[in-house]
Protein backbone atom coordinates (compact mmCIF):
# COMPACT_ATOMS: atom_id res chain seq x y z
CA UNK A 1 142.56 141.53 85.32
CA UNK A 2 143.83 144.24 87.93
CA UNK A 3 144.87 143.62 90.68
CA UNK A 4 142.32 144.42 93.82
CA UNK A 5 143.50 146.16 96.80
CA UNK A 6 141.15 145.64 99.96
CA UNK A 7 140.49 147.72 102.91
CA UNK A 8 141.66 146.42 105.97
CA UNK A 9 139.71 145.66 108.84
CA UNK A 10 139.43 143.81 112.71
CA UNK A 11 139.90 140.06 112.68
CA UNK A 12 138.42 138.08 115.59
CA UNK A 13 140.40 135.17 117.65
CA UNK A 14 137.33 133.12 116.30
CA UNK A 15 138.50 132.94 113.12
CA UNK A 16 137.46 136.47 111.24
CA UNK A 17 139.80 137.80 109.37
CA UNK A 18 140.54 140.53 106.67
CA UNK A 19 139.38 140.60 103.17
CA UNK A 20 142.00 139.98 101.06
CA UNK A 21 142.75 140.46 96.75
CA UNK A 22 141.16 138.40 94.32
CA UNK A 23 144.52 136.08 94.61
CA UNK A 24 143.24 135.10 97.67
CA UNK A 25 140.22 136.70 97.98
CA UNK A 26 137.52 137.31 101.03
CA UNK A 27 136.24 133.96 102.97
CA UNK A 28 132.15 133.44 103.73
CA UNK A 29 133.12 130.40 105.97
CA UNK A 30 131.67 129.54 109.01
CA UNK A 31 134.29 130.65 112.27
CA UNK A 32 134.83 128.68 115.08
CA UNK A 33 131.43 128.87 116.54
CA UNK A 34 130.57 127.60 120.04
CA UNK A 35 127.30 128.08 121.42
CA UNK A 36 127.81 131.20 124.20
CA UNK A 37 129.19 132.59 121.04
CA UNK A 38 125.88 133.04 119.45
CA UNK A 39 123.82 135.68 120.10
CA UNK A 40 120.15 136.35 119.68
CA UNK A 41 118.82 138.69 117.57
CA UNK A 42 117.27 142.25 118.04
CA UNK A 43 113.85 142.17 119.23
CA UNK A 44 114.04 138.96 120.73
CA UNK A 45 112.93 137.47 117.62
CA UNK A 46 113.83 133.59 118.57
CA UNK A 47 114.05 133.42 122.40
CA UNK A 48 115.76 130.04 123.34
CA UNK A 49 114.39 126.91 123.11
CA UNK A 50 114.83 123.41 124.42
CA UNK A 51 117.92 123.35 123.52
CA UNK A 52 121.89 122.16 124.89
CA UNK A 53 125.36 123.82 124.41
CA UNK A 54 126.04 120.19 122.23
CA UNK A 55 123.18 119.05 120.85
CA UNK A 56 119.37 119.94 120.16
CA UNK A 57 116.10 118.42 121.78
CA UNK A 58 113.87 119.74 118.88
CA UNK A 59 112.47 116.97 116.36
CA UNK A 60 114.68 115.45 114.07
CA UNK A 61 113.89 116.55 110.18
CA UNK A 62 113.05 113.55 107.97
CA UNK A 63 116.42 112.75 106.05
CA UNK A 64 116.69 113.65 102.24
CA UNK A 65 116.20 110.13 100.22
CA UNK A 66 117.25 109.41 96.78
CA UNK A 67 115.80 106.70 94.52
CA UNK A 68 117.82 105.25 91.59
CA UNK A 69 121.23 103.82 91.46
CA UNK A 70 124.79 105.67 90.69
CA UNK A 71 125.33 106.80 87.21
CA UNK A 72 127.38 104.41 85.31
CA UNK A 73 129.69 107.19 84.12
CA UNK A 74 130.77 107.25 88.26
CA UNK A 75 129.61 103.70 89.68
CA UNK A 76 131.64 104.31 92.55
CA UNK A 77 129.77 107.69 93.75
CA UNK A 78 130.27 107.26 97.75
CA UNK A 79 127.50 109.84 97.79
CA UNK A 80 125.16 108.22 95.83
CA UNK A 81 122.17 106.49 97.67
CA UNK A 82 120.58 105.64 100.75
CA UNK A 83 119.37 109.38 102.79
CA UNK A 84 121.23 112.65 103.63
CA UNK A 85 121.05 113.93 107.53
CA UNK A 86 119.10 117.25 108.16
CA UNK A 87 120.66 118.79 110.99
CA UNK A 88 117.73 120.24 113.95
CA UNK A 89 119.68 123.39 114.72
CA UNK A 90 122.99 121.86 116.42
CA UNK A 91 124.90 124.11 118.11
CA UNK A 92 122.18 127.21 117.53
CA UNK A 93 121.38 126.95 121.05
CA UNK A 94 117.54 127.54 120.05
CA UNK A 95 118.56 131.08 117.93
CA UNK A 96 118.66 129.45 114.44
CA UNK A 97 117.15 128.54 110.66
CA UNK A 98 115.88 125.57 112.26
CA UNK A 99 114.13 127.23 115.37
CA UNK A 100 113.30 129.97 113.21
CA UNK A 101 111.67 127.90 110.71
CA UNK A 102 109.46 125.66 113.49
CA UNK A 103 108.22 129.16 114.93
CA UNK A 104 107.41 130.54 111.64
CA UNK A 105 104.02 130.40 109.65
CA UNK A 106 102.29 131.05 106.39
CA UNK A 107 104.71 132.04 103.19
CA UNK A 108 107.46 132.82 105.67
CA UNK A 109 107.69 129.54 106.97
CA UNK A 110 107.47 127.88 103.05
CA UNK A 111 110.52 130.16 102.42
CA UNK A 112 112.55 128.88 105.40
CA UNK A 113 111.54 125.36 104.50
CA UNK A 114 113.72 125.59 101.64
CA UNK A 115 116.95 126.10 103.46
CA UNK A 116 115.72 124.93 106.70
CA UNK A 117 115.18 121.17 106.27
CA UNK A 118 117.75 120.42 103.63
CA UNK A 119 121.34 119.08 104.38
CA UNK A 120 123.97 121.48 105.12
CA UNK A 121 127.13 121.29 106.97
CA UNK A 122 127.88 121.44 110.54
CA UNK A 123 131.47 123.29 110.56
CA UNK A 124 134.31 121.23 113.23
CA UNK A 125 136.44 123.83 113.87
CA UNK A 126 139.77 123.11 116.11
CA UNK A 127 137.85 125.03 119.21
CA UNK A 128 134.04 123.62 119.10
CA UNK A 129 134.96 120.47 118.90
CA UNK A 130 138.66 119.42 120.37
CA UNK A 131 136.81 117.67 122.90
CA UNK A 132 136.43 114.24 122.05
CA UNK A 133 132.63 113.45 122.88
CA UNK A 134 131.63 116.36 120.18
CA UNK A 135 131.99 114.94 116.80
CA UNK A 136 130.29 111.80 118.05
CA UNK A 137 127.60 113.60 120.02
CA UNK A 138 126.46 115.16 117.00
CA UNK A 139 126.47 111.83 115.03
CA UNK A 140 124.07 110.65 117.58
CA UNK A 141 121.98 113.64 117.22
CA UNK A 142 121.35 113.66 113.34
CA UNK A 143 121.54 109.97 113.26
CA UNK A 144 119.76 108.26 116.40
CA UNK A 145 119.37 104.61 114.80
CA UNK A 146 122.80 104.96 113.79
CA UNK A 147 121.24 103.90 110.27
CA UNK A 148 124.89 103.01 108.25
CA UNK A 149 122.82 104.13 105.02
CA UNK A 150 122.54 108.11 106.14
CA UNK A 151 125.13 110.26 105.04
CA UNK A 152 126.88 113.04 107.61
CA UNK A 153 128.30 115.70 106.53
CA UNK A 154 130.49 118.26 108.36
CA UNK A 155 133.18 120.80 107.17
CA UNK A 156 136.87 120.63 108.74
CA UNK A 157 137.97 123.40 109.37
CA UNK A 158 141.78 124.22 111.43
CA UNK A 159 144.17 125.87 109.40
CA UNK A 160 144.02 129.14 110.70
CA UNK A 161 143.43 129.34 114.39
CA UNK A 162 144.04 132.91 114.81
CA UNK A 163 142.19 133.48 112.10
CA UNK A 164 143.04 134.69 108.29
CA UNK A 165 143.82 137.85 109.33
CA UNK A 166 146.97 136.47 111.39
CA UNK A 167 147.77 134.48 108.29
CA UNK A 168 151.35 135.83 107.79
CA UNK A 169 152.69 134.70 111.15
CA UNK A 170 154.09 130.73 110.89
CA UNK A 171 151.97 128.36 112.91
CA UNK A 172 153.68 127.31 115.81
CA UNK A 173 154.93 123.78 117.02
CA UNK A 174 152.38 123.96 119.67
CA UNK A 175 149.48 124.99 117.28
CA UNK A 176 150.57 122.37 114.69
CA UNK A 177 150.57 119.13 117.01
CA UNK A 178 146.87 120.48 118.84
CA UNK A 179 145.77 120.35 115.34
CA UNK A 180 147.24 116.93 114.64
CA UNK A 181 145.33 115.72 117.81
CA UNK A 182 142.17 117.36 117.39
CA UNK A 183 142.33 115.73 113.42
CA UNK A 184 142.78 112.20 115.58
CA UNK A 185 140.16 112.97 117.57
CA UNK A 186 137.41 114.20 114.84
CA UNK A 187 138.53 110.80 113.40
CA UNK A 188 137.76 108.75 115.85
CA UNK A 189 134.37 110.35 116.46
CA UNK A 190 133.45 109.51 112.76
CA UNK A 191 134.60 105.55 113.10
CA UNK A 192 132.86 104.11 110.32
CA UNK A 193 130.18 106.65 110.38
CA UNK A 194 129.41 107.68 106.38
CA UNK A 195 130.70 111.30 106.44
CA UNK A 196 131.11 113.24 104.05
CA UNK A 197 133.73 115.84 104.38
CA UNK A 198 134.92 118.94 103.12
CA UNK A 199 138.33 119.00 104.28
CA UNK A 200 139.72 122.93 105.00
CA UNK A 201 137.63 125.40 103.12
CA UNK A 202 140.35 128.30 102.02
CA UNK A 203 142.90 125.78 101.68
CA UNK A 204 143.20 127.73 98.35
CA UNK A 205 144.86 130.91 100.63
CA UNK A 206 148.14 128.65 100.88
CA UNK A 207 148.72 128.80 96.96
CA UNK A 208 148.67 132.35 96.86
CA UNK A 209 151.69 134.47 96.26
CA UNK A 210 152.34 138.25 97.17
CA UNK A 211 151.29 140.11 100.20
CA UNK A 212 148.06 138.62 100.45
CA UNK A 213 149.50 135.17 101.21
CA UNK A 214 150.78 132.73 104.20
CA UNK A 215 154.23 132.52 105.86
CA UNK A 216 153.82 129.05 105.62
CA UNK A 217 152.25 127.28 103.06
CA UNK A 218 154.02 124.05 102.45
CA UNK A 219 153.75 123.67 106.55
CA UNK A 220 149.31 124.44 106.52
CA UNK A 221 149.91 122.33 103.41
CA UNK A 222 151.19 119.24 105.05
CA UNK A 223 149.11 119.14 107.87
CA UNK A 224 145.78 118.96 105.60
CA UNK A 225 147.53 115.98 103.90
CA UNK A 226 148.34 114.66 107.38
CA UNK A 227 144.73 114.77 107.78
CA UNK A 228 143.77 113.41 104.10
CA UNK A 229 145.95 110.58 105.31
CA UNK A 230 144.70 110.52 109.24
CA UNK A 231 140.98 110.09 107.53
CA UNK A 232 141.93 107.55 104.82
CA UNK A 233 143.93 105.16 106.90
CA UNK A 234 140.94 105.51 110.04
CA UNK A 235 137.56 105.70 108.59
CA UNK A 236 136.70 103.72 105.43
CA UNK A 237 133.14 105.28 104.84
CA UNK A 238 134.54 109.28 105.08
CA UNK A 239 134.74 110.49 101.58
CA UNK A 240 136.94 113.51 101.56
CA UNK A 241 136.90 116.34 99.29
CA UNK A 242 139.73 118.63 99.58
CA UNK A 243 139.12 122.62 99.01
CA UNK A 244 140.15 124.17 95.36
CA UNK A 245 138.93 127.20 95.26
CA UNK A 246 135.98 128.52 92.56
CA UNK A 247 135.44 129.02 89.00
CA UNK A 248 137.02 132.83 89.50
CA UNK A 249 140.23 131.94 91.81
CA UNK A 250 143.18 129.48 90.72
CA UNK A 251 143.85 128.26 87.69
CA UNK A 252 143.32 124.39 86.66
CA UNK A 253 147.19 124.34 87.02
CA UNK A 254 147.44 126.06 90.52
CA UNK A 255 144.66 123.90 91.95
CA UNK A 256 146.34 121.00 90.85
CA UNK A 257 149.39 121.77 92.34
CA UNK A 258 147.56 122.43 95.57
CA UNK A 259 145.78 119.37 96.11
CA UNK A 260 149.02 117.01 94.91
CA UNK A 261 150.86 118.91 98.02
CA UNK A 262 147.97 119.02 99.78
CA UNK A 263 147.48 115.10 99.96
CA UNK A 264 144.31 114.48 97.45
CA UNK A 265 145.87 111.83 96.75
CA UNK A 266 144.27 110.06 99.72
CA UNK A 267 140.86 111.95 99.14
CA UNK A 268 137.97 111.63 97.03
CA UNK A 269 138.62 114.43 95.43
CA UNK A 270 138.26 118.36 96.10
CA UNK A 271 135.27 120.94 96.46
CA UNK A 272 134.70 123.98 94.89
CA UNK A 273 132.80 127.38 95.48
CA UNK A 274 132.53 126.86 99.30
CA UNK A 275 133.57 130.52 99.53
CA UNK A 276 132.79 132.19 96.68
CA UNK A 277 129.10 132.65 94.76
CA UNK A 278 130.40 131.51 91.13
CA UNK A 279 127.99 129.81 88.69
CA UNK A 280 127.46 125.72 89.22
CA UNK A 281 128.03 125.51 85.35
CA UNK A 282 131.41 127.24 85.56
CA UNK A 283 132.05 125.47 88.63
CA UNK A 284 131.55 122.02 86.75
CA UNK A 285 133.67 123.13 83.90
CA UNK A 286 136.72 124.21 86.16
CA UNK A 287 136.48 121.03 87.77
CA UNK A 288 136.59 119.23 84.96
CA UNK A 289 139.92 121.10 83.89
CA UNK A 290 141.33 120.05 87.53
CA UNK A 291 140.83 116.43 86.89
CA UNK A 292 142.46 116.84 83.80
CA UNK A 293 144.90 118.15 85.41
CA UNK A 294 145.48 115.95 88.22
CA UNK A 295 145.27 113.54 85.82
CA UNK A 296 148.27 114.21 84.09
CA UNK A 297 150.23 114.69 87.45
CA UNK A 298 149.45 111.14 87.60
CA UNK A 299 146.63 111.69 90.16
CA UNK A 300 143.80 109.94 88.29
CA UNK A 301 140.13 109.23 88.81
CA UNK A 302 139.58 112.12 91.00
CA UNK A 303 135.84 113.43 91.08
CA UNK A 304 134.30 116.70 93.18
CA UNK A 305 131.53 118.08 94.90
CA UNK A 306 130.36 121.80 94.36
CA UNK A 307 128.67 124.24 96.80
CA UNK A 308 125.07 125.49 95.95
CA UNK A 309 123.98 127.08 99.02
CA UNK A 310 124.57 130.41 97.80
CA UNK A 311 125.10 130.27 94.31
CA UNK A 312 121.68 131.38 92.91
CA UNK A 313 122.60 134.39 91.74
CA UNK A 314 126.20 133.36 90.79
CA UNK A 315 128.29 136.38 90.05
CA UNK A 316 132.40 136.40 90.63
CA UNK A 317 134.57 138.15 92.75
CA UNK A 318 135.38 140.95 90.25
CA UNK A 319 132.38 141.68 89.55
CA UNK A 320 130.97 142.59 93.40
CA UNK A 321 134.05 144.35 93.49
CA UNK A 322 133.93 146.80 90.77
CA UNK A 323 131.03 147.97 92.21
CA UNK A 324 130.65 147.51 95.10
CA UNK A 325 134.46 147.06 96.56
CA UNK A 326 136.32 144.28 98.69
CA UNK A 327 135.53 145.06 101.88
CA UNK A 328 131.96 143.89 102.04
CA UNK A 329 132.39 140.50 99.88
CA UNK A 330 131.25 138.37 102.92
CA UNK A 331 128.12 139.97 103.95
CA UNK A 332 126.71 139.37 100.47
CA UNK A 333 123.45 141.45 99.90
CA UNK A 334 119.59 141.01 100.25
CA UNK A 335 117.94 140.46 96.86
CA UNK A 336 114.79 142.39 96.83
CA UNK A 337 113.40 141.11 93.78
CA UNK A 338 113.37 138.16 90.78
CA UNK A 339 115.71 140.15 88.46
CA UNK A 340 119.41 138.68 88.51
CA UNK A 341 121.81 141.21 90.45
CA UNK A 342 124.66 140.67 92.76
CA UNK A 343 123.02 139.36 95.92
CA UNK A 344 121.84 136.24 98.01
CA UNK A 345 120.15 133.22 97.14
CA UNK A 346 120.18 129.98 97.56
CA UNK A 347 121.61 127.73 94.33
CA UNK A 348 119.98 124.49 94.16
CA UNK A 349 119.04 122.06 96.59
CA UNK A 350 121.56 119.23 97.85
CA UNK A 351 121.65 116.43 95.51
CA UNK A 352 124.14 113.44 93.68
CA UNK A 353 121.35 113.16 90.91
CA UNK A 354 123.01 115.96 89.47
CA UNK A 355 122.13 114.73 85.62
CA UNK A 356 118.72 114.95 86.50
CA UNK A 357 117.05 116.67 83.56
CA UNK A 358 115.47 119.09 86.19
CA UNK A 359 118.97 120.67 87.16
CA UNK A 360 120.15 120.56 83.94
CA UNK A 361 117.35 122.51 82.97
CA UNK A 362 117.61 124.81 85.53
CA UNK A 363 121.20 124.99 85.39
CA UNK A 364 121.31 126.17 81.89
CA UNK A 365 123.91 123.43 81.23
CA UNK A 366 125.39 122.78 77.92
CA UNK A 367 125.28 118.64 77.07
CA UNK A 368 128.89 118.75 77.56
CA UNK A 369 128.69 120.06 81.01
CA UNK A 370 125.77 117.93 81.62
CA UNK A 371 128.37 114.62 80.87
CA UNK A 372 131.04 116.04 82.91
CA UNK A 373 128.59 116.00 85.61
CA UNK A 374 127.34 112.91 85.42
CA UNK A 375 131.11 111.68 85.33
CA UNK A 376 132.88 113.47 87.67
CA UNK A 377 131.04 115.71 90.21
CA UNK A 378 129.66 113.29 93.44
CA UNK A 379 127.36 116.12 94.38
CA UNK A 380 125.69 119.56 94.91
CA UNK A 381 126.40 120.08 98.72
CA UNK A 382 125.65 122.62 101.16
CA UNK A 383 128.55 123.72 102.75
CA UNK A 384 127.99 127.34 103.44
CA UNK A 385 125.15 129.53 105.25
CA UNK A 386 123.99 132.16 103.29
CA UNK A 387 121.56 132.69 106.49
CA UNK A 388 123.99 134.02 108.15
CA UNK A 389 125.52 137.48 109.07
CA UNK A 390 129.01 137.68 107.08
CA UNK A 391 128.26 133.72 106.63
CA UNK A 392 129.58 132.79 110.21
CA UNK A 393 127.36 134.42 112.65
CA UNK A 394 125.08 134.88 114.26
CA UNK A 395 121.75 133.75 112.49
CA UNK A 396 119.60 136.90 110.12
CA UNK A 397 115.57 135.96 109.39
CA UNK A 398 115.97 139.14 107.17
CA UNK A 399 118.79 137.31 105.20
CA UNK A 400 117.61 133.63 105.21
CA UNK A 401 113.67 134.91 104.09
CA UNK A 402 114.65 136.69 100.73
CA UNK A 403 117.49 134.22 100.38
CA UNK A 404 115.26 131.66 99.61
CA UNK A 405 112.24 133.91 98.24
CA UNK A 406 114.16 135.17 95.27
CA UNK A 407 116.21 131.71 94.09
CA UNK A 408 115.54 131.33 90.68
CA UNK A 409 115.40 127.92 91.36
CA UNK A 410 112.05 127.45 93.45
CA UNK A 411 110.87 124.58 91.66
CA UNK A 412 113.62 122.05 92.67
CA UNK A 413 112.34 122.52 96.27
């Protein structure tokens, strides 16, 4: 496949930063978001509401429960039972899906039910939360009883603290060791909290090679498997899943190599398709050629997690490029109808029962892929926003409404 050349553009000190070639390719993570940084929308269409810089006041949304026990293909799921957290707009400061959703009626507020009280990610980024009552504030917020049986999960995110645009210039000592604390301190927020956690998003950007990649790889490289270690050794009930791209990015091979640098040995496993909107089934199939390929690194017994929020209309990198270019990959667009096309909509909804005949179903899996599910992936997560302007911020009704309007896959909500 060619080669694509993007356009360059501004990167903000909050973590924007340029689109880059399919080797690397453009980001839809969340940026380091604090809550003077969000802004309401035109119109005043959600005014604030009883809400803190650290927290939220609004009602908590009943957890997601599971019935059943693991799979015996992967008895040791850490993700299988008990309930999932539903976060009540942390950190939206009153101007989010959450907020949105509560002041919503009729078929509008159905369609923001769907994204609105199912659980995502709440993205730790080296600014929001270096101070050390954050992580556990939050804890407290989703989790009040402090019920051991409720799953957390949050998306760790430090690597690039200039953002990706600023990616060619070496981290310096002083950036290194404030992200070495502020791993410690995340870590002791968690404790024994169960957490899941997707451990840097892009962490696929440090295996690229050309122009489009990092000064210093091997250094970003070894402090994610400081903090694969940091986690393992502190909190016993974090399961960590390191980033590997998508279905359309590295190869088996390079991912591989990656994650052994990387420190997966001390993880979980690794996630896929946090920034990209690739197919779940080609997603399940690429992970199953990384295990094989950890595997016979002698990394065995490795399992992943795979990103749905946005995946509803999977389509690949190439193909939003060739027609409509590189610069735009982020702010993926509006569907406007039920007819598969290149835009947004949510995949389907957070789950470990991912053998349930219902997702297969709707998957279009083959039995094969069904198996490797049921083996190796933990979960369908929610680790991006596809709610969101350029998936960081700030909050768009007119994306989250069609976004969950036209998912083909309505009837697993």
């Amino acid at each position: 496949m060619r080669r694509l050349t993007p356009r360059n553009r501004n990167v903000s000190a909050s973590g924007r930063r340029l689109p880059i070639s399919r080797d690397v390719r453009l980001t839809k993570k969340v940026t380091a978001l604090t809550a003077t940084a969000l802004v309401a929308l035109a119109g005043g269409l959600l005014a604030p509401d009883a809400a803190r810089a650290d927290g939220s006041r609004l009602p908590l949304p009943a957890p997601k429960t599971f019935s059943g026990a693991p799979y015996a293909a992967n008895p040791t799921n850490p993700l299988a039972g008990g309930s999932w957290a539903v976060n009540n707009g942390f950190w939206e400061n009153g101007r989010g899906l959450y907020t949105d959703y509560r002041r919503a009626a009729g078929t509008t507020k159905a369609y923001l039910a769907r994204a609105a009280l199912q659980p995502s990610a709440l993205w730790l980024t080296s600014t929001n939360s270096f101070t050390r009552t954050k992580v556990p504030d939050y804890l407290r917020t989703v989790n009040p009883s402090s019920d051991p049986a409720k799953l957390v999960t949050v998306a760790v995110f430090g690597l690039w603290p200039r953002g990706e645009g600023a990616r060619h210039s070496p981290l310096t000592r002083r950036q290194q060791t404030h992200y070495r604390t502020w791993i410690r301190r995340v870590s002791a927020g968690i404790g024994r909290s169960r957490v899941l956690v997707a451990l840097e998003p892009d962490l696929a950007i440090t295996a690229n090679r050309g122009s489009d990649g990092v000064r210093d790889p091997l250094v970003r490289q070894s402090l994610t498997r400081f903090a694969a270690q940091y986690f393992h050794d502190h909190n016993p009930r974090a399961a960590v899943y390191l980033d590997a791209g998508a279905s359309d990015w590295l190869s088996p091979g390079q991912a591989a190599d990656l994650l052994q640098r990387s420190g997966v040995q001390f993880t979980r496993g690794f996630s896929l398709d946090i920034t990209h909107y690739t197919r779940t089934s080609d997603n399940i199939t690429q992970g199953a050629a990384i295990v094989s390929a950890l595997a016979a690194r002698g990394i065995g017994g490795k399992h992943f997690v795979i990103d749905t929020a946005d995946s509803g209309r999977g389509y690949t990198y190439a193909q939003w490029a060739a027609r409509f270019g590189t610069s735009t990959y982020d702010n993926s667009r509006r569907c406007s109808g039920a007819q598969p096309t290149l835009c947004n909509a949510l995949g389907v909804p957070p789950t470990w029962q991912v053998a349930q005949p219902a997702y297969v179903q709707a998957l279009g899996l083959t039995a094969v892929q069904a198996q490797t599910a049921a083996r190796d992936v933990d979960a369908y997560v929610w680790l991006t926003r596809p709610w969101m302007l350029n998936q960081a911020s700030p909050y768009r009704h007119t994306k989250a409404v069609p976004a969950a309007q036209f998912t083909p896959f309505g009837s697993l909500f």
